[in-house]
Protein backbone atom coordinates (compact mmCIF):
# COMPACT_ATOMS: atom_id res chain seq x y z
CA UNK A 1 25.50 27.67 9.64
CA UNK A 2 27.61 28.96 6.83
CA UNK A 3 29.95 32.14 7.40
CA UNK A 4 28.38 35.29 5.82
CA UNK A 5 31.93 34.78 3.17
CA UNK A 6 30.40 31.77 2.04
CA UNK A 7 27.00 33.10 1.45
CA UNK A 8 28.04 36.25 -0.36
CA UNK A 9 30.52 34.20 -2.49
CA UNK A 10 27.72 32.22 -3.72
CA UNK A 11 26.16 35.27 -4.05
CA UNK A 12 28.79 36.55 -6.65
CA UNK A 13 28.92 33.49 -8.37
CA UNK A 14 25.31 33.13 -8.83
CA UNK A 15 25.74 36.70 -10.66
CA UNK A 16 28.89 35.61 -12.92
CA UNK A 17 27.57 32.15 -14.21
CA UNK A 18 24.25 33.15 -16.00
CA UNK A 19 26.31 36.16 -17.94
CA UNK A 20 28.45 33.35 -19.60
CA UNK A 21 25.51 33.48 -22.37
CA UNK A 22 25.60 37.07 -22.40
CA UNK A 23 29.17 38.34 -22.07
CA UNK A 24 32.39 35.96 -22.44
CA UNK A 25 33.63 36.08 -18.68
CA UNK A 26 37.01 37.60 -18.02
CA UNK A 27 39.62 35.20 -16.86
CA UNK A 28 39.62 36.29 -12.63
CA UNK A 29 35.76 35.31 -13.05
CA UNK A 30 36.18 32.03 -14.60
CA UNK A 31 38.85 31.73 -12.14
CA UNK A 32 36.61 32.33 -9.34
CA UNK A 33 33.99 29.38 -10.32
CA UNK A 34 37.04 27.52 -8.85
CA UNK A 35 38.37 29.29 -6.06
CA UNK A 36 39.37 28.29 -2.51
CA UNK A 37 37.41 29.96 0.06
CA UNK A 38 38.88 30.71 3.12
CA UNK A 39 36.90 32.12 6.70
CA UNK A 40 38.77 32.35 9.84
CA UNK A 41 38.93 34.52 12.62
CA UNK A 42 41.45 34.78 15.82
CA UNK A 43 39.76 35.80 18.91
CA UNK A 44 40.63 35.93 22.14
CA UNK A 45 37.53 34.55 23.86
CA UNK A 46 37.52 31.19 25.48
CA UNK A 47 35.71 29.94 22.44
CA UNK A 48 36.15 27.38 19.65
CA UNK A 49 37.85 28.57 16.56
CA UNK A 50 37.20 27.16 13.32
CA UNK A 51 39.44 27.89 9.88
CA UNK A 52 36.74 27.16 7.13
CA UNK A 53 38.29 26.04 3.82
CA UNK A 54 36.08 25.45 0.40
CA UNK A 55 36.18 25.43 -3.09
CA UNK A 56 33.18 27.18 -4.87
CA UNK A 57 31.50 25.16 -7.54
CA UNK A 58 29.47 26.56 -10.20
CA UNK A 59 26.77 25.56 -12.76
CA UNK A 60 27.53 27.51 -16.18
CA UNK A 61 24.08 25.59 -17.65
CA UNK A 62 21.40 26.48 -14.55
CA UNK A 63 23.82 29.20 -12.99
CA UNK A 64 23.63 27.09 -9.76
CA UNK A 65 26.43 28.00 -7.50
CA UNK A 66 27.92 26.48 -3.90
CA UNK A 67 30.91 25.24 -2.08
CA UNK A 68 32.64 21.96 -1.71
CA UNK A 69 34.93 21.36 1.72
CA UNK A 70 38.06 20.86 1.06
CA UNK A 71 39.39 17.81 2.87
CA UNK A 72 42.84 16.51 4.64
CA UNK A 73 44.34 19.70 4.70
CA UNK A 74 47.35 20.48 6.97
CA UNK A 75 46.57 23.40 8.45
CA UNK A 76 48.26 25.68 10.84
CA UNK A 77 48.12 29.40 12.51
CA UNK A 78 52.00 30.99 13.21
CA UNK A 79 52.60 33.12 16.31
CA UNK A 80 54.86 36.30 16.40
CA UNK A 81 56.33 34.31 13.23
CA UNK A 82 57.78 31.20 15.74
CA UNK A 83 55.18 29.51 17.48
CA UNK A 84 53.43 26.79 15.34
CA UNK A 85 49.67 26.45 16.34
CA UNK A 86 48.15 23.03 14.22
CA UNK A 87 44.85 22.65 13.86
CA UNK A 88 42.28 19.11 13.36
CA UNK A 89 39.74 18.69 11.40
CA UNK A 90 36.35 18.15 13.29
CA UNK A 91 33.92 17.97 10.20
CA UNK A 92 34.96 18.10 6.71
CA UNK A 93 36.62 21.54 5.67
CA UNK A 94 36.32 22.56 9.82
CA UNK A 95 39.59 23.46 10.96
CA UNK A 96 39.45 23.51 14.60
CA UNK A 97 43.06 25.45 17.03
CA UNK A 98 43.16 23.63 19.88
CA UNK A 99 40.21 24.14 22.84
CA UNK A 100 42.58 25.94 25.25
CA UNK A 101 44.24 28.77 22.77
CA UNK A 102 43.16 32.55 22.94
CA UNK A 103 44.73 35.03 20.56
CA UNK A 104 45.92 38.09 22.18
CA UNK A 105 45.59 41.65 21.68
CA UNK A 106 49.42 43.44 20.24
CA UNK A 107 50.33 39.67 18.80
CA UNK A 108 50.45 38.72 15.17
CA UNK A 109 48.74 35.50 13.48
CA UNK A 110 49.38 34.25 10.12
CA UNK A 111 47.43 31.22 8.43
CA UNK A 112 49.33 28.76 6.45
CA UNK A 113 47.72 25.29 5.29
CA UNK A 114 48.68 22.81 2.54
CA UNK A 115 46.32 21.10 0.67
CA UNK A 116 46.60 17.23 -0.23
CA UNK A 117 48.06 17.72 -3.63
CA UNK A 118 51.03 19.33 -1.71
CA UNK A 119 49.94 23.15 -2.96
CA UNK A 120 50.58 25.71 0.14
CA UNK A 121 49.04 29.10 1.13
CA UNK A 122 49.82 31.66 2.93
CA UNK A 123 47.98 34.75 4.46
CA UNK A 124 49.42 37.85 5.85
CA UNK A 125 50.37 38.66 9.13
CA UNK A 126 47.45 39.89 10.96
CA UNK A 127 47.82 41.70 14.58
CA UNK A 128 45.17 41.91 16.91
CA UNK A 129 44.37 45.32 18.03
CA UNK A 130 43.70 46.54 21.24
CA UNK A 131 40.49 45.44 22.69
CA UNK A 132 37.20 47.12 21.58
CA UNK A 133 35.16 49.06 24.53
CA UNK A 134 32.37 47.28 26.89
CA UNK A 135 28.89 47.05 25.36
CA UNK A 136 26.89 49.39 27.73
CA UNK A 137 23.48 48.77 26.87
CA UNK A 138 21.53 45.90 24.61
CA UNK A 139 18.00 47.87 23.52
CA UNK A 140 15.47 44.85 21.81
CA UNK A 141 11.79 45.31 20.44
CA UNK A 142 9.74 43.58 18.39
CA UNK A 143 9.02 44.66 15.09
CA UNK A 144 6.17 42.46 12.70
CA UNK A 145 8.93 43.79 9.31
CA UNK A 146 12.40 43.09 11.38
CA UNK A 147 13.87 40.78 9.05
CA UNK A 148 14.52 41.66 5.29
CA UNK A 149 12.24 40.77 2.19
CA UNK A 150 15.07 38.51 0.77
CA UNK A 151 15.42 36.38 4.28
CA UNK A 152 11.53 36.26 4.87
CA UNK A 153 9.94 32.86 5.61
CA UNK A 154 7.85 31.68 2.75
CA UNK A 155 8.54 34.92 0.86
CA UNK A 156 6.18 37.30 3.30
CA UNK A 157 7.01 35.96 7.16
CA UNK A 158 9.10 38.90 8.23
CA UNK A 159 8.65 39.30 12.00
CA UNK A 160 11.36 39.10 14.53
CA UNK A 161 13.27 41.12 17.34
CA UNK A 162 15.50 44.27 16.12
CA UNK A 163 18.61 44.67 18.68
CA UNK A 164 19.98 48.10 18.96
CA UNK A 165 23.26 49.02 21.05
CA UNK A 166 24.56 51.62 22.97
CA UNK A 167 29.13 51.63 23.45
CA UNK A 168 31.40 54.60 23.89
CA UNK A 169 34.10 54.88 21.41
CA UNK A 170 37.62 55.82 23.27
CA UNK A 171 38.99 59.22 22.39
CA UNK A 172 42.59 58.08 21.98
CA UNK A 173 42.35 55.25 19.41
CA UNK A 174 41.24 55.04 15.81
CA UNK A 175 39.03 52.01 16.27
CA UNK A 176 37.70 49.48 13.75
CA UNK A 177 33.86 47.52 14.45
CA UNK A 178 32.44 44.50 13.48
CA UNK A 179 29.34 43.19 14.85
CA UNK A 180 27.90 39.61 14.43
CA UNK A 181 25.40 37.41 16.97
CA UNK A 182 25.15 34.11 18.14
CA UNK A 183 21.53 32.57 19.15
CA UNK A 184 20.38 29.80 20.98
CA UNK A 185 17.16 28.28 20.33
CA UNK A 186 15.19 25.44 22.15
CA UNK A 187 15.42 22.41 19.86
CA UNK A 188 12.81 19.67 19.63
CA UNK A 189 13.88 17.83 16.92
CA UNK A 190 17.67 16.21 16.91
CA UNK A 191 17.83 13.75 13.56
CA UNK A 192 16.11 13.78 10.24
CA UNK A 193 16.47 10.34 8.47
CA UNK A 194 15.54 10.45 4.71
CA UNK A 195 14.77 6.23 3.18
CA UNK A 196 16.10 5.34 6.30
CA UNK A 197 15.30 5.13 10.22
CA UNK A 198 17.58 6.12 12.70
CA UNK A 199 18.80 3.23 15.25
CA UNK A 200 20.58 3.49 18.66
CA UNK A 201 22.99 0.23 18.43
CA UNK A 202 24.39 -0.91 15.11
CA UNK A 203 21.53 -3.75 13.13
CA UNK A 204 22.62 -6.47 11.26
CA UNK A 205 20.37 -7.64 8.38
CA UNK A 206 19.22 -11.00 8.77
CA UNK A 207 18.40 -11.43 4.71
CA UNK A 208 14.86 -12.80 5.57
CA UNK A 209 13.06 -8.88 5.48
CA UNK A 210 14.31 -8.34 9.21
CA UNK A 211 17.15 -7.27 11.23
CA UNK A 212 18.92 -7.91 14.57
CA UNK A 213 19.79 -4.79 17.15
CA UNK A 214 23.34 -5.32 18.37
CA UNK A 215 24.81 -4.04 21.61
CA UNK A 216 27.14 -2.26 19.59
CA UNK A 217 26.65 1.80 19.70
CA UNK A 218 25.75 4.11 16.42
CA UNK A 219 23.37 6.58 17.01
CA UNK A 220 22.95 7.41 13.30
CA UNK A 221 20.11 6.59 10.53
CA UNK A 222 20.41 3.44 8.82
CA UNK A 223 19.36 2.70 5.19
CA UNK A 224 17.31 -0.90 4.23
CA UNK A 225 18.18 -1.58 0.67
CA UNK A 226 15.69 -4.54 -0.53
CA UNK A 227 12.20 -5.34 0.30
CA UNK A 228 9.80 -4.44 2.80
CA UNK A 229 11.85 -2.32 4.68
CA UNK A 230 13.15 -0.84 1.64
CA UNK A 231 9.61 0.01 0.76
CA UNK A 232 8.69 1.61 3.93
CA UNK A 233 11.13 4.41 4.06
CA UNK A 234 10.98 4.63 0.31
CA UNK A 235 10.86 8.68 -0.62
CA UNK A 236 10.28 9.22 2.76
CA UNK A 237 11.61 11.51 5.58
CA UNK A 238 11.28 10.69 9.25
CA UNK A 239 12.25 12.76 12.15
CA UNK A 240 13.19 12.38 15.48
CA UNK A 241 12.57 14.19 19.31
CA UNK A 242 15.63 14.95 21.26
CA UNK A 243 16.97 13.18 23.86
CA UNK A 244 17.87 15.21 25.60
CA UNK A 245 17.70 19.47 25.85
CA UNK A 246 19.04 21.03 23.26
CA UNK A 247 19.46 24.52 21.57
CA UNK A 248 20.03 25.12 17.97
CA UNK A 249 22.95 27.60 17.50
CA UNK A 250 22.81 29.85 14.68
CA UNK A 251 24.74 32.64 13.43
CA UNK A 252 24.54 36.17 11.67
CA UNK A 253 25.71 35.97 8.04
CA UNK A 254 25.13 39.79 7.39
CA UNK A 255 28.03 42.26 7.42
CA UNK A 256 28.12 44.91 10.10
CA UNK A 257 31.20 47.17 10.37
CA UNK A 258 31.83 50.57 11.36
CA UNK A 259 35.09 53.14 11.09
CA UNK A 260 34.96 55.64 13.90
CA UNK A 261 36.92 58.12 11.81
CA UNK A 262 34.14 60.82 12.09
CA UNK A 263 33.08 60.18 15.53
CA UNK A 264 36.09 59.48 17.38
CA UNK A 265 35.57 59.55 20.82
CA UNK A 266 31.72 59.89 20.92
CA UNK A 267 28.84 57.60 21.95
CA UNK A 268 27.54 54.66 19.71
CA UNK A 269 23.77 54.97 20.51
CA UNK A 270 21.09 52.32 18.78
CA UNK A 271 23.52 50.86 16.56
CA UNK A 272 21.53 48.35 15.01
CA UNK A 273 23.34 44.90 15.14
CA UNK A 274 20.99 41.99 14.67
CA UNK A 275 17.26 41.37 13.75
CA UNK A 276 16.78 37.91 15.40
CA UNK A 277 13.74 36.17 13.24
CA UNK A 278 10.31 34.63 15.35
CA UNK A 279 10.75 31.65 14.93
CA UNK A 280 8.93 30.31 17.91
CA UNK A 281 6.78 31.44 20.69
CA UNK A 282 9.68 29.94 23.48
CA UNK A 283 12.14 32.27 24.78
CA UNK A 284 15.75 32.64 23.09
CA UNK A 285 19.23 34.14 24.19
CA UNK A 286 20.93 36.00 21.56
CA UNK A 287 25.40 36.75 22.19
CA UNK A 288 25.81 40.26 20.52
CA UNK A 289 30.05 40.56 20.08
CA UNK A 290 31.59 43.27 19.03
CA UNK A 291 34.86 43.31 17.54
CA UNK A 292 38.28 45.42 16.95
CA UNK A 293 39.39 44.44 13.55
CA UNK A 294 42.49 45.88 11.78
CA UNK A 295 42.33 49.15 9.32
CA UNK A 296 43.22 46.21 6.48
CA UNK A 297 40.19 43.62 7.44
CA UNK A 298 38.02 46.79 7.67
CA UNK A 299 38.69 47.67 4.04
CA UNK A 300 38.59 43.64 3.02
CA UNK A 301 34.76 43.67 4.70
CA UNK A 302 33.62 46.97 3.44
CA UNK A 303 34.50 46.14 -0.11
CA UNK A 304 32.84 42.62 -0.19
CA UNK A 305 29.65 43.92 1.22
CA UNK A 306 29.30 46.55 -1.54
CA UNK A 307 30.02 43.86 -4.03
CA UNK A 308 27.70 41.11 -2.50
CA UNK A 309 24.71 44.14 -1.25
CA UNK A 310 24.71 46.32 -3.70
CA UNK A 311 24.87 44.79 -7.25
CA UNK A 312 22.21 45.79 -10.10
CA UNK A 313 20.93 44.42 -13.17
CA UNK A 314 22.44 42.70 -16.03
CA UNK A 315 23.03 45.69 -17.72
CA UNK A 316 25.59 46.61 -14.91
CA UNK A 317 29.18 45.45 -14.72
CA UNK A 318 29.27 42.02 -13.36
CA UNK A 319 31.19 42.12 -10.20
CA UNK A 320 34.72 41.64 -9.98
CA UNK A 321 36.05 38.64 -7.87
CA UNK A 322 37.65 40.40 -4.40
CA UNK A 323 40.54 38.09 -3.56
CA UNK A 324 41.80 38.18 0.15
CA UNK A 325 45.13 38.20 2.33
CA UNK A 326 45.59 34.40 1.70
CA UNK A 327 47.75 33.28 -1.57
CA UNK A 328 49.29 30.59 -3.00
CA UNK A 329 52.88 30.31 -2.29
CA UNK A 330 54.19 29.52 -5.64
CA UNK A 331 51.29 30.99 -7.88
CA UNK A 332 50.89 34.33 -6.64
CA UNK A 333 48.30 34.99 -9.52
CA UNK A 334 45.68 32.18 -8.10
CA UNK A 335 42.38 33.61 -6.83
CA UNK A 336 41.72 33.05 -3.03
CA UNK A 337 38.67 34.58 -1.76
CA UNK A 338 37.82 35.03 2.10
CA UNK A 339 40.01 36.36 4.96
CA UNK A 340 41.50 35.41 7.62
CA UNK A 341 41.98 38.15 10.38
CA UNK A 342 42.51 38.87 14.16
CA UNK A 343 39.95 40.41 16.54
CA UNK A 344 39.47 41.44 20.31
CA UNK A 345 36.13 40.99 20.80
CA UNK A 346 33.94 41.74 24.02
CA UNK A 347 30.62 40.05 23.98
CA UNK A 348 26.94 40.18 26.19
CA UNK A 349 24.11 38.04 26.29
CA UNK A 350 20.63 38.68 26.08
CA UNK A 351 17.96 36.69 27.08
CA UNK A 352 14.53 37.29 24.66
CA UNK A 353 11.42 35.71 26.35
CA UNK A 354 9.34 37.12 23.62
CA UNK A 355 6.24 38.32 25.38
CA UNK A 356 5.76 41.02 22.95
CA UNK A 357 5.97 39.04 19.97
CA UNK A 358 2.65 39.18 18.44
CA UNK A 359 1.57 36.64 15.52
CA UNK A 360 2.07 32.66 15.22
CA UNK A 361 5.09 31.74 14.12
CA UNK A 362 5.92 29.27 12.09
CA UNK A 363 7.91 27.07 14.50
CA UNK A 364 11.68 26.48 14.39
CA UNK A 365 11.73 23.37 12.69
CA UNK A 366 9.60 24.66 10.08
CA UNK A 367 11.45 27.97 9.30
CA UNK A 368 15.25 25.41 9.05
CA UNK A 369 13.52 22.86 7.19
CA UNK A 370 10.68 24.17 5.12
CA UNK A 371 8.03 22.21 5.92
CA UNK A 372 6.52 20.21 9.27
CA UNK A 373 8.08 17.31 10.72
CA UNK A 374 7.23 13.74 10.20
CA UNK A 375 7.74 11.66 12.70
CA UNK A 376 8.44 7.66 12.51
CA UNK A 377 5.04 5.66 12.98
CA UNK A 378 4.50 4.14 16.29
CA UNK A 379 5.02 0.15 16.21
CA UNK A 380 1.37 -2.15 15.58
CA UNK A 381 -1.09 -1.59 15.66
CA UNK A 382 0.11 1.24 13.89
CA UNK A 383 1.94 1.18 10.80
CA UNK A 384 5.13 1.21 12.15
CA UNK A 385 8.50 -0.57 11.64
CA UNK A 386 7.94 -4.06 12.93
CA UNK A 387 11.32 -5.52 10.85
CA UNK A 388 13.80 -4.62 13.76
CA UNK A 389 13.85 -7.12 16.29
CA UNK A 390 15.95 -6.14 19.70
CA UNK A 391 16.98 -2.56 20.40
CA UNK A 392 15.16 0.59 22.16
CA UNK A 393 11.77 0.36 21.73
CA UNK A 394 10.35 2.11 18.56
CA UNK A 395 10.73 5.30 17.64
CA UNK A 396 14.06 6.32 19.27
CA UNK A 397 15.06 9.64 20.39
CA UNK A 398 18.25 11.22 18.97
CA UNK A 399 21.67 12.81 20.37
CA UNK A 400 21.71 16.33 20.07
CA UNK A 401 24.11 17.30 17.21
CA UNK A 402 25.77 17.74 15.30
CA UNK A 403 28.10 19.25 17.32
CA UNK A 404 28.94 23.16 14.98
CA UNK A 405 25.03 23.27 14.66
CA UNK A 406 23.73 21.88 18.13
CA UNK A 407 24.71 21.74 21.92
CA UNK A 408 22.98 19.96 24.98
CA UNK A 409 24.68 22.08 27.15
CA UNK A 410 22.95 25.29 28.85
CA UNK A 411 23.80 28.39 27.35
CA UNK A 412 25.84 31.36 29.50
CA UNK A 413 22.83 33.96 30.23
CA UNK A 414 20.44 31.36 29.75
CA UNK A 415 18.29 31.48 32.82
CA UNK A 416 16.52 28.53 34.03
């Protein structure tokens, strides 16, 4: 799932491009069609944590915008400015610390990577504050409008489950919130394969319109280039049952920060902080966290979602890029949009076994993919794949994954 910087990047991009043919762009928006994105977050949860690093890519014809990974980066996180934290890349622009470090409240983290070409970056110091109070009480209902117009399925499918929650802000502490979700849904479908079929083993093409299933592993879809088999996955999408269980993780993308300024000390009732879309009639567990983020990240936050929520016409002022605490060492005027920050974070689950939901949804796979699946014909006499000789017998199942989208492994506060 992309981060919600990501999304509201594109977002401001998708605004800047088309006014090329209006309004000559100033130079920090042409700048921006080319900026690094950074997202990254120091917890300290016993959870994976993932620098995200991209370079937004615009269309100035069709005012098309998106992000590229950025690749074979060295990147590390700096402790108390001495300890050296390096991180690996899992997928491409995934920047993963190492599965055993937790951030602590009262220490300082700074980001610095270096790019292949040798460029560097640096972000400010950023010290975790003190951690945020329990979450006392998870409220959820259904509600037929929960999700907004813009994120509706099919341009009218709105229902889902609004989550409210009840905290009590400390007295003695000016405190910071940020609220996002995690939830797990039951997936069905593992692999989509499009002109090709996914295999277990490895196949080796025989050149006579057939190939051989080795004992070698793969567990990926493989792609005929000539002839029949060519011909049968021509334009064509198959899709693929699980293996084994699985659950779909997705994430919020939406904003949701609070200063306690004018209600220090008093009780956070029915904060709304996640409408959790219908997507199917099985049961789902949703991970509300709530985060102490610093006065500075607060600020960062507030001012991208007024950019990226609250933008008019084109008769308005296009928005103005919002660079973040990272820079470039030795070009302190580059844009570099995201931030990277430091947050205690408490977090509860909740387990949704939608027996309220009214309606028929329109299944998980359809609401991810936009239309229903299509699985691989069954061998003759259907009209199945007959041109791979050895292997598991026809269609496979697939591996749940990938691994930052998918996990085989039973959710906490999932219960059965």
């Amino acid at each position: 799932m992309r981060s919600f910087v990501l999304l509201g990047f594109s977002c401001l991009t998708a605004l800047l491009l088309p006014l090329a043919c209006v309004d000559p762009l100033d130079q920090s928006q042409r700048d921006a069609v080319n900026a690094i994105v950074v997202d990254g977050t120091i917890t300290d949860l016993a959870e994976p944590m993932i620098i995200q690093l991209n370079r937004a890519q615009g269309d100035r014809l069709t005012g098309r915008s998106g992000t590229l990974p950025i690749t074979k980066a060295t990147v590390e996180v700096v402790v108390d400015s001495s300890e050296v934290i390096a991180c690996h890349e899992t997928i491409d622009g995934n920047y993963q610390l190492p599965s055993d470090f937790k951030g602590r409240p009262g220490h300082a983290y700074q980001l610095r990577f270096t790019l292949n070409d040798g460029t560097h970056y640096l972000s400010t110091q950023q010290v975790m504050p003190v951690a945020p109070p329990p979450i006392d009480r998870l409220t959820v209902q259904f509600n037929p409008t929960s999700i907004s117009q813009a994120e509706a399925i099919d341009m009218h499918y709105r229902a889902g489950h609004d989550v409210y929650l009840d905290t009590q802000d400390p007295v003695d502490v000016h405190n910071y919130y940020r609220w996002d979700w995690t939830l797990y849904e039951r997936q069905d479908w593992c692999r989509s394969c499009y002109q090709g079929l996914y295999v277990v083993n490895k196949v080796v093409d025989l050149h006579n319109g057939t190939y051989q299933s080795t004992d070698q592993p793969l567990e990926d879809c493989f792609y005929p280039l000539t002839g029949l088999p060519y011909q049968y996955v021509q334009a064509t999408q198959f899709d693929y049952f699980c293996r084994t269980q699985c659950w779909e993780i997705l994430h919020s993308h939406i904003i949701n920060i609070f200063d306690d300024e004018l209600s220090n000390g008093g009780l956070i009732a029915r904060r709304p902080v996640a409408h959790i879309p219908f997507y199917q009639r099985s049961p789902c567990l949703v991970v509300i966290r709530q985060g102490a983020i610093t006065k500075d990240a607060h600020h960062y936050f507030n001012s991208f979602e007024l950019q990226t929520q609250n933008t008019g016409g084109l008769s308005d002022t296009p928005p103005t890029v919002l660079p973040g605490n990272v820079h470039n060492v030795r070009a302190l005027n580059e844009v570099v949009v995201g931030y990277f920050t430091a947050s205690s974070v408490v977090a509860k689950p909740y387990y949704i076994d939608r027996k309220d939901a009214e309606g028929i949804p329109p299944t998980l796979f359809y609401a991810l993919n936009a239309r229903v699946p299509h699985p691989e014909d069954l061998p003759p006499p259907s009209p199945g794949p007959t041109f791979i000789i050895g292997g598991p017998s026809r269609p496979p199942t697939a591996v749940c994954g990938p691994i930052d989208q998918r996990t085989p492994f039973k959710p906490v506060g999932w219960p059965n």
